[in-house]
Every structure is written in C-alpha cells, then in structure tokens.
PDB file of N, CA and C in Angstrom:
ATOM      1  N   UNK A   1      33.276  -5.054 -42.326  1.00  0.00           N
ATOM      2  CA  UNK A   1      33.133  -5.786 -41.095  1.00  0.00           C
ATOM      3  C   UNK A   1      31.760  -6.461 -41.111  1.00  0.00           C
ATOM      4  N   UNK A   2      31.683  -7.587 -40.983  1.00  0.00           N
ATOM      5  CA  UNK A   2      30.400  -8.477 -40.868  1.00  0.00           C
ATOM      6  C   UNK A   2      29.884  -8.301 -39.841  1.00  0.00           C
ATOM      7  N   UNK A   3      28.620  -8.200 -39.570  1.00  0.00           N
ATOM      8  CA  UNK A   3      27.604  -8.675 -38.656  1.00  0.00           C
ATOM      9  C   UNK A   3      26.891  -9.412 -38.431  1.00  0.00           C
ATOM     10  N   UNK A   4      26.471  -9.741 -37.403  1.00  0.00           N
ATOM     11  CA  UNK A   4      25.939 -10.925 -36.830  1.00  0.00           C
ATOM     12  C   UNK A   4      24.374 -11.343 -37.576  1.00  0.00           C
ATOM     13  N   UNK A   5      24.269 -12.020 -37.806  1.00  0.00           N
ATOM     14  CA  UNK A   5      22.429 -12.538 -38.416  1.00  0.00           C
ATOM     15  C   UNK A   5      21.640 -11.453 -37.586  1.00  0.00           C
ATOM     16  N   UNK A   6      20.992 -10.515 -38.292  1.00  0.00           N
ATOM     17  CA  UNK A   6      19.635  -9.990 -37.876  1.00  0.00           C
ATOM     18  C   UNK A   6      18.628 -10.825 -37.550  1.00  0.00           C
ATOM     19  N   UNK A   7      18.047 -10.519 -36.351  1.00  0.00           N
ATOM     20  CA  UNK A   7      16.830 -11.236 -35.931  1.00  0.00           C
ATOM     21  C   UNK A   7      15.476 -10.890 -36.469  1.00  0.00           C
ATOM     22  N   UNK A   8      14.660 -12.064 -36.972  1.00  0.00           N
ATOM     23  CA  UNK A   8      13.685 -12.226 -37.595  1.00  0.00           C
ATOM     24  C   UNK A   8      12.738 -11.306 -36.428  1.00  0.00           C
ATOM     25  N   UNK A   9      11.806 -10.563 -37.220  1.00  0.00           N
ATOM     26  CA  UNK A   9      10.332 -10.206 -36.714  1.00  0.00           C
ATOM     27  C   UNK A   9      10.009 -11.212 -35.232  1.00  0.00           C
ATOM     28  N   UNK A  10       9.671 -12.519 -35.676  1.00  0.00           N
ATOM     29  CA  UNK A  10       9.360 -13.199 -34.588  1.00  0.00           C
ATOM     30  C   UNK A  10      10.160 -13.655 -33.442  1.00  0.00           C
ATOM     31  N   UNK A  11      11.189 -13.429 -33.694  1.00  0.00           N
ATOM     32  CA  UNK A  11      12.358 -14.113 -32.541  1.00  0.00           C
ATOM     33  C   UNK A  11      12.168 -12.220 -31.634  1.00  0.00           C
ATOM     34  N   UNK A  12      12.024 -11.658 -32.456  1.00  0.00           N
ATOM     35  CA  UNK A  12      11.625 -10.122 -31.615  1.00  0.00           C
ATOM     36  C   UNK A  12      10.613 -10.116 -30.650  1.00  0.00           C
ATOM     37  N   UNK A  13       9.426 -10.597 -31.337  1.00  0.00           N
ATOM     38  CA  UNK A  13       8.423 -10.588 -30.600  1.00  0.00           C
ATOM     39  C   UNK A  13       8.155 -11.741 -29.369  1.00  0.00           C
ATOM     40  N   UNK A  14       8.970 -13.355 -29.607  1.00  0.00           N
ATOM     41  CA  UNK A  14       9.047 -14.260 -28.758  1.00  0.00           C
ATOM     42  C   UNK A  14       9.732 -12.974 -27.360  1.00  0.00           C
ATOM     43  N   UNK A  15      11.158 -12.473 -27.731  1.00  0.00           N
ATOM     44  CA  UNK A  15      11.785 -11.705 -26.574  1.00  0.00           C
ATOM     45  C   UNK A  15      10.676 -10.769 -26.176  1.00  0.00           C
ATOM     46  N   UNK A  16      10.128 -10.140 -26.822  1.00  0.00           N
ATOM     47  CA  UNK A  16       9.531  -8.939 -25.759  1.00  0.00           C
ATOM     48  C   UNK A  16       8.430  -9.415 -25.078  1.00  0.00           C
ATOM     49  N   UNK A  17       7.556 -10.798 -25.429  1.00  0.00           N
ATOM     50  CA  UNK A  17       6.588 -11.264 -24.701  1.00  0.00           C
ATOM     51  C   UNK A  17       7.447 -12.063 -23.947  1.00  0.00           C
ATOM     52  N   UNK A  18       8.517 -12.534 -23.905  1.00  0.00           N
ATOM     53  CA  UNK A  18       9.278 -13.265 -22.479  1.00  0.00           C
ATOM     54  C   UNK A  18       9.826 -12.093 -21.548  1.00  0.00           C
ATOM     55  N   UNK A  19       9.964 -11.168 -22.454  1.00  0.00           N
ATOM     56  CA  UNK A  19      10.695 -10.187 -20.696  1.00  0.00           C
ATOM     57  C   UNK A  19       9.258  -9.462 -20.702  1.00  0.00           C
ATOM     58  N   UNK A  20       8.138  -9.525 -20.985  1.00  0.00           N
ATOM     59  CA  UNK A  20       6.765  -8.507 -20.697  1.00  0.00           C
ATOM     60  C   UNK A  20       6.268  -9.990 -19.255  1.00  0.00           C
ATOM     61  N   UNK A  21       6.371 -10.969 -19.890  1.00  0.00           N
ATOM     62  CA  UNK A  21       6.384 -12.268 -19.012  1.00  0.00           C
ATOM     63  C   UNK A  21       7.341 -11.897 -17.665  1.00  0.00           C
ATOM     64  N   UNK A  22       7.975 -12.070 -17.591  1.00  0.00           N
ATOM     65  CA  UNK A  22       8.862 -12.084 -16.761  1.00  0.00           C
ATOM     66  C   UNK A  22       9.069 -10.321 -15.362  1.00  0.00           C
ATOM     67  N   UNK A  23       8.598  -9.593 -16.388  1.00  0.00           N
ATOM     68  CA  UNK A  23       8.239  -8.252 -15.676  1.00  0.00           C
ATOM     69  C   UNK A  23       6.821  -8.376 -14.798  1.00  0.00           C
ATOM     70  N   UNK A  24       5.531  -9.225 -15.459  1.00  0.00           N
ATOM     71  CA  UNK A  24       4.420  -9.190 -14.534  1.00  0.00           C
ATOM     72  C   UNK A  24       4.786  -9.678 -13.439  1.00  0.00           C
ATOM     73  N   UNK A  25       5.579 -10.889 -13.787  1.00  0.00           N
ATOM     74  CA  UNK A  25       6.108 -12.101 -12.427  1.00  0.00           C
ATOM     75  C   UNK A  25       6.633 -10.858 -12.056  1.00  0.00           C
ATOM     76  N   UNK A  26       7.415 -10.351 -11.819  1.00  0.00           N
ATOM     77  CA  UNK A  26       8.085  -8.889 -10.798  1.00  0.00           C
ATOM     78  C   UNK A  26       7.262  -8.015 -10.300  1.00  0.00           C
ATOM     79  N   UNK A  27       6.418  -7.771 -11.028  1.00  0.00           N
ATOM     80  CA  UNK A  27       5.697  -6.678 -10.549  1.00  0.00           C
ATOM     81  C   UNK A  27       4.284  -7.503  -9.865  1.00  0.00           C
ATOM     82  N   UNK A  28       4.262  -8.627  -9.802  1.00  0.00           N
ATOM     83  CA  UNK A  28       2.962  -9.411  -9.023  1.00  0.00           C
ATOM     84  C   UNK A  28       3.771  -9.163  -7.614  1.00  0.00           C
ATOM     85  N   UNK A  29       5.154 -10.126  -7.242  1.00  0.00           N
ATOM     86  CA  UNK A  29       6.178  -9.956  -6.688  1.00  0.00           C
ATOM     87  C   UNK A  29       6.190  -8.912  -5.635  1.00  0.00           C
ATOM     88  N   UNK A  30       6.394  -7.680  -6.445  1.00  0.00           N
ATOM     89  CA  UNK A  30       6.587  -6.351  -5.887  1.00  0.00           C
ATOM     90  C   UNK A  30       5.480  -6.203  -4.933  1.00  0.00           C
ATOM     91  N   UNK A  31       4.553  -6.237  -5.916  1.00  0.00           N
ATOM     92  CA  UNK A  31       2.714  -5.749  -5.465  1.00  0.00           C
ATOM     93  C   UNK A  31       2.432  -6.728  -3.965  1.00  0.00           C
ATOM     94  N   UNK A  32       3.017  -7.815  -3.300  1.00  0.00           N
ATOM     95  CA  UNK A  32       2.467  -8.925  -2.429  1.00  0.00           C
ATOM     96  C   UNK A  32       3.480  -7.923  -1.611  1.00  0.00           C
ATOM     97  N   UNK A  33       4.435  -7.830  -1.591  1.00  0.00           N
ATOM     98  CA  UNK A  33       5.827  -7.615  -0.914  1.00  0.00           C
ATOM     99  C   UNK A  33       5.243  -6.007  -0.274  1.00  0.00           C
ATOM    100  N   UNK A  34       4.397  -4.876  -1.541  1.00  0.00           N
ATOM    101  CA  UNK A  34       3.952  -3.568  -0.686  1.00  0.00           C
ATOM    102  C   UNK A  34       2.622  -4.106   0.175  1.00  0.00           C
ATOM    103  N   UNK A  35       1.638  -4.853  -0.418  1.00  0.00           N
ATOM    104  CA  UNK A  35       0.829  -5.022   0.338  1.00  0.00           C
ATOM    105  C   UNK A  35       1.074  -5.561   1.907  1.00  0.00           C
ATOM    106  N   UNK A  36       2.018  -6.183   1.946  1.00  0.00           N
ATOM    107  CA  UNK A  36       3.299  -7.105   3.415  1.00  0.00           C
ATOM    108  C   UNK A  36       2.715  -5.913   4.027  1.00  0.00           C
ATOM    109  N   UNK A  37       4.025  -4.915   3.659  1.00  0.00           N
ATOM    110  CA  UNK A  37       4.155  -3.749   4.518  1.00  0.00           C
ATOM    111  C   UNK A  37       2.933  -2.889   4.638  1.00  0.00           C
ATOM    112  N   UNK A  38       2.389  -2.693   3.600  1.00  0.00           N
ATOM    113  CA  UNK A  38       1.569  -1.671   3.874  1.00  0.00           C
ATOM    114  C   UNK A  38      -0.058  -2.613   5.276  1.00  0.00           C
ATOM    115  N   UNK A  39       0.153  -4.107   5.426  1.00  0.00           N
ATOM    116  CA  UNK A  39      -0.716  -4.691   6.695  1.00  0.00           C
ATOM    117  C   UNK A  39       0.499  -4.415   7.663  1.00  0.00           C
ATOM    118  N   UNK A  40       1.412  -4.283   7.594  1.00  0.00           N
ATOM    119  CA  UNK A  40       2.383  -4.407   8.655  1.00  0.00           C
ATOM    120  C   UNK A  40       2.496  -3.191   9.340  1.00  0.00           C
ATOM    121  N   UNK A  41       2.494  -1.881   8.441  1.00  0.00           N
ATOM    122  CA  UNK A  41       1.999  -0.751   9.051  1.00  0.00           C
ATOM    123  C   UNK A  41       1.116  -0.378   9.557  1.00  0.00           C
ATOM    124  N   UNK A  42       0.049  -1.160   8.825  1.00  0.00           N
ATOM    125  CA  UNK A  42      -1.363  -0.930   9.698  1.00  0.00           C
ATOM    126  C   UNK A  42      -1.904  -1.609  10.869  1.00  0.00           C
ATOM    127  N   UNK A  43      -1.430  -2.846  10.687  1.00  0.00           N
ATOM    128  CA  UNK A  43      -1.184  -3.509  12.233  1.00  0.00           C
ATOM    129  C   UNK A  43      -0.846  -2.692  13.375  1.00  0.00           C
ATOM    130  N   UNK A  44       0.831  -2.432  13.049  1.00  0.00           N
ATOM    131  CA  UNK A  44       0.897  -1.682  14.063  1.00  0.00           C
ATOM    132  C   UNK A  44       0.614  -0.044  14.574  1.00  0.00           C
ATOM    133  N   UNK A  45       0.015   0.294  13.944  1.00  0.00           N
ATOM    134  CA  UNK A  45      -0.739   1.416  14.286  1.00  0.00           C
ATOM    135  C   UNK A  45      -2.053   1.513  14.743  1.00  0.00           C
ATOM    136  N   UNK A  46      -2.688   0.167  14.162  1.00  0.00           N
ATOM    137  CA  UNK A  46      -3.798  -0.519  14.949  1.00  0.00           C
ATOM    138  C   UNK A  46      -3.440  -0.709  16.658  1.00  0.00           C
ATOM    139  N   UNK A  47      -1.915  -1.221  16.722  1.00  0.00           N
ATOM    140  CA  UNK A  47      -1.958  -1.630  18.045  1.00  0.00           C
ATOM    141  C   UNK A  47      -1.352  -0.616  18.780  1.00  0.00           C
ATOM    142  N   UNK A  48      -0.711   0.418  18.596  1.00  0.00           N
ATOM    143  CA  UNK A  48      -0.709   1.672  19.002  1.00  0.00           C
ATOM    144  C   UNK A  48      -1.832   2.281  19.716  1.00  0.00           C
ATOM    145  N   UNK A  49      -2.986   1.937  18.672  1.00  0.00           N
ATOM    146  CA  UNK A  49      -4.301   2.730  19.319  1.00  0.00           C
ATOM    147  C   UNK A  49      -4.309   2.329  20.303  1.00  0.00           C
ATOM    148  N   UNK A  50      -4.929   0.593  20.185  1.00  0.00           N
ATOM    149  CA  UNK A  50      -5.229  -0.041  21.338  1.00  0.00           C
ATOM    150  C   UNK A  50      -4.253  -0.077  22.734  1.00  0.00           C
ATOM    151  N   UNK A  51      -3.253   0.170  22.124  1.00  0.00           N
ATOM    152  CA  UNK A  51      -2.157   0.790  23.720  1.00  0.00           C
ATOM    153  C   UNK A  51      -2.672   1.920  23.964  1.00  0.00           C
ATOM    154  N   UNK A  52      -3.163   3.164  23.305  1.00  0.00           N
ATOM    155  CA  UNK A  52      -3.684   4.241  23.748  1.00  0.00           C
ATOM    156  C   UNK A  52      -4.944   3.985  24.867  1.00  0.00           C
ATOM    157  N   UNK A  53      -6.122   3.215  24.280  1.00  0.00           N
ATOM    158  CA  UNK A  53      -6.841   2.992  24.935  1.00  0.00           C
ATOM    159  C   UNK A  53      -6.970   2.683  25.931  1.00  0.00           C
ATOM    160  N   UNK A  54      -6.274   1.173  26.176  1.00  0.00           N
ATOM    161  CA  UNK A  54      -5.951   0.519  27.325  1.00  0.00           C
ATOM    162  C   UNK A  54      -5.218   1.158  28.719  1.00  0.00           C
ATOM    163  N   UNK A  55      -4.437   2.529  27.896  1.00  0.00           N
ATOM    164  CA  UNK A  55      -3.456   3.334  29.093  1.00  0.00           C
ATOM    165  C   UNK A  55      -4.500   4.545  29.382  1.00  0.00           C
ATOM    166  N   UNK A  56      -5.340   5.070  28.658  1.00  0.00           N
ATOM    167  CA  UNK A  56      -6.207   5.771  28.933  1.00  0.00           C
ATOM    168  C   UNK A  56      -7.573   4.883  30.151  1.00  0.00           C
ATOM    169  N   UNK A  57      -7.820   4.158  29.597  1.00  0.00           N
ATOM    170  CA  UNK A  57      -9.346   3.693  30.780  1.00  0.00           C
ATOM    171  C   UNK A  57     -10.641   3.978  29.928  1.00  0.00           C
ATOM    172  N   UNK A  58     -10.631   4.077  28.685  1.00  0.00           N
ATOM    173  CA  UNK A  58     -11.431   4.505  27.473  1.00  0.00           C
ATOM    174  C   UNK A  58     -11.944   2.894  26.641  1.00  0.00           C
ATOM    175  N   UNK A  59     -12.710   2.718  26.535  1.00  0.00           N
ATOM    176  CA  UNK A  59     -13.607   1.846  25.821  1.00  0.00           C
ATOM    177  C   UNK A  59     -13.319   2.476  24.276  1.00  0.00           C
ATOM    178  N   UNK A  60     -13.780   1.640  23.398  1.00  0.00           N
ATOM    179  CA  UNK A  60     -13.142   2.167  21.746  1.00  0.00           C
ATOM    180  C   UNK A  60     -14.955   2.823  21.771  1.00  0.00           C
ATOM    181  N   UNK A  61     -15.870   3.111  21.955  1.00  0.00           N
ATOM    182  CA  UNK A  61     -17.026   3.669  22.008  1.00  0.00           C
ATOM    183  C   UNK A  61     -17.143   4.936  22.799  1.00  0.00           C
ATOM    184  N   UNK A  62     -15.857   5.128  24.115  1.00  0.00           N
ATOM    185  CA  UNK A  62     -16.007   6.645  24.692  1.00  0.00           C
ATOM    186  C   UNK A  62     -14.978   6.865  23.456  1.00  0.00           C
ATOM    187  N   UNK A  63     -13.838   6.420  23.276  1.00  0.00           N
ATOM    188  CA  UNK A  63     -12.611   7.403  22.595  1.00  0.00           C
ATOM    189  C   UNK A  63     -13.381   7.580  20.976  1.00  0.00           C
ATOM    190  N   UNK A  64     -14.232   6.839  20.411  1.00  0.00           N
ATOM    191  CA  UNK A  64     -14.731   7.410  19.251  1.00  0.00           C
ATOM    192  C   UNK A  64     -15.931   8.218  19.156  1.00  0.00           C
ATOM    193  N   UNK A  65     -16.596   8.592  20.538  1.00  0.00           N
ATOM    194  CA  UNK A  65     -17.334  10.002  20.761  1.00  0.00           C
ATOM    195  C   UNK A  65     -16.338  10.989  20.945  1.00  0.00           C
ATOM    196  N   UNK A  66     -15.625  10.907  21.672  1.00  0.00           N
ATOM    197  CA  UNK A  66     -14.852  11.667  21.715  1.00  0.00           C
ATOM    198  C   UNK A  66     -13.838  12.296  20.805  1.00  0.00           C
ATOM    199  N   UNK A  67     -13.385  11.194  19.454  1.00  0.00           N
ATOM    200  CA  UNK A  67     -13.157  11.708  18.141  1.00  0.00           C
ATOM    201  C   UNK A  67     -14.316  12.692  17.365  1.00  0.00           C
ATOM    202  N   UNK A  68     -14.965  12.091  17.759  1.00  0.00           N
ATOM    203  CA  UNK A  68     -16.716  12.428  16.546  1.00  0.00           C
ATOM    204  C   UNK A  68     -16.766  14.213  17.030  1.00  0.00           C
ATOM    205  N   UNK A  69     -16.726  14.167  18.411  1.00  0.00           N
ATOM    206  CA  UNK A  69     -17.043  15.458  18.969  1.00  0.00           C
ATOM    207  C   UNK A  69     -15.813  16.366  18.772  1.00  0.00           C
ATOM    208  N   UNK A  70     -14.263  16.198  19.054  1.00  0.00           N
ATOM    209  CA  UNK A  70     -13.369  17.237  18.365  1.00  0.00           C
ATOM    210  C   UNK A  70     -13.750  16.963  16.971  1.00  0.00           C
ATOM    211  N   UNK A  71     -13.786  16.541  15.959  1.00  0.00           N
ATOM    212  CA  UNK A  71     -13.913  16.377  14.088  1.00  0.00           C
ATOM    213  C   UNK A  71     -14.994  17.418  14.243  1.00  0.00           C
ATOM    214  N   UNK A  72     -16.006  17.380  15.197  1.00  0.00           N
ATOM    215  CA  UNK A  72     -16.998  18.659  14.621  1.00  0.00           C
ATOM    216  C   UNK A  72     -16.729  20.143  14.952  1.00  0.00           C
ATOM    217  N   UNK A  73     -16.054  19.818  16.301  1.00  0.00           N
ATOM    218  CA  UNK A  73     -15.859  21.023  16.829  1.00  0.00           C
ATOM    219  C   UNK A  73     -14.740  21.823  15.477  1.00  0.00           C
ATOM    220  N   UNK A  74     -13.703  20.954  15.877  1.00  0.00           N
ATOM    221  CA  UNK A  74     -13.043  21.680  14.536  1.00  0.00           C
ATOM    222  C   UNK A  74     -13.522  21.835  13.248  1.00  0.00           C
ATOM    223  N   UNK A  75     -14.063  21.026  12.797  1.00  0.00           N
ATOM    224  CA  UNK A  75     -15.137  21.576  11.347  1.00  0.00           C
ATOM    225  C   UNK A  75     -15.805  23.313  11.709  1.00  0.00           C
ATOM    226  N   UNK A  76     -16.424  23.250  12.762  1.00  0.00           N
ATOM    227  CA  UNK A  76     -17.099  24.459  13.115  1.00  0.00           C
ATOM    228  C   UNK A  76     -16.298  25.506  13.281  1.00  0.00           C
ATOM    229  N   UNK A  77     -14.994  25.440  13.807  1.00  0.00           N
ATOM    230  CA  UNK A  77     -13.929  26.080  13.620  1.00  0.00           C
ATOM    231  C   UNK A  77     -13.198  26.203  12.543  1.00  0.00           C
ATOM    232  N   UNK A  78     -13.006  25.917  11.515  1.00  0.00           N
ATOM    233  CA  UNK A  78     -12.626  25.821  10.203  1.00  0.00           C
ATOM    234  C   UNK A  78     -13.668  26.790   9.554  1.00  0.00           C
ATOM    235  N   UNK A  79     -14.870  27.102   9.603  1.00  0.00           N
ATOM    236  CA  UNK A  79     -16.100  27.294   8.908  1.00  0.00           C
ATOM    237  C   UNK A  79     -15.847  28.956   9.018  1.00  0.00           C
ATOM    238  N   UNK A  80     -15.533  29.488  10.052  1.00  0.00           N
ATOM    239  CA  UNK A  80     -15.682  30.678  10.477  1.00  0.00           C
ATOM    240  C   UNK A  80     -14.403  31.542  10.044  1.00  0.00           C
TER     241      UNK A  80
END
C-alpha cells in the first residue's frame, strides 16, 4: 500500500511556526477577553462599596479608619 509523500523537515517547521503563530493570536485574544472581566469584576465591586458608603452616611476616610482599626484589632486577636 503506498503512501502519501513524506513531508520535508521544512514544510514541518513552516506548520509548527504557523499554528505557534496562530496560538499567540489566541492566547493575546484570550488574555484581553480575562482582563474584560477581570475590570468588569472589579468595577463592580468598586461600586458595591460605594453603595455601601453612600447607604451608610460614611465618607471613604471614616469607613477606611474604621477598616484600619478592625485589621488591627483582629491582628491583636490572632496574636494571642
């Protein structure tokens, strides 16, 4: 049974640098498409806060003393 012409060394290497080509384009692709989401998540959790704030009566300067001061308290509690 005959087979088809074996491919030369270089017709090998043209293919694997066109699909190594063609994989960065995908994976550049991919990489824009997580970064999307991963501002899109952070957006809105950004604006979460700021709904926190706004429903509280808190300035972003009382509610981040007020972070600063539980983070220590519990550190000090952790310690013991």
């Amino acid at each position: 049974m005959a087979r088809g012409q074996r491919k030369t060394i270089e017709e090998k290497i043209r293919e694997k640098e066109e699909l190594v080509g063609a994989l960065k384009v995908r994976l550049k692709a991919e990489q824009n498409e997580l970064d999307a989401l991963c501002k899109e998540k952070r957006d809105r959790e950004l604006e979460e806060l700021n709904q926190l704030l706004e429903d509280s009566g808190l300035n972003l300067k009382e509610a981040s003393g007020i972070l600063q001061e539980y983070i220590e308290n519990h550190k000090n509690s952790m310690e013991f």
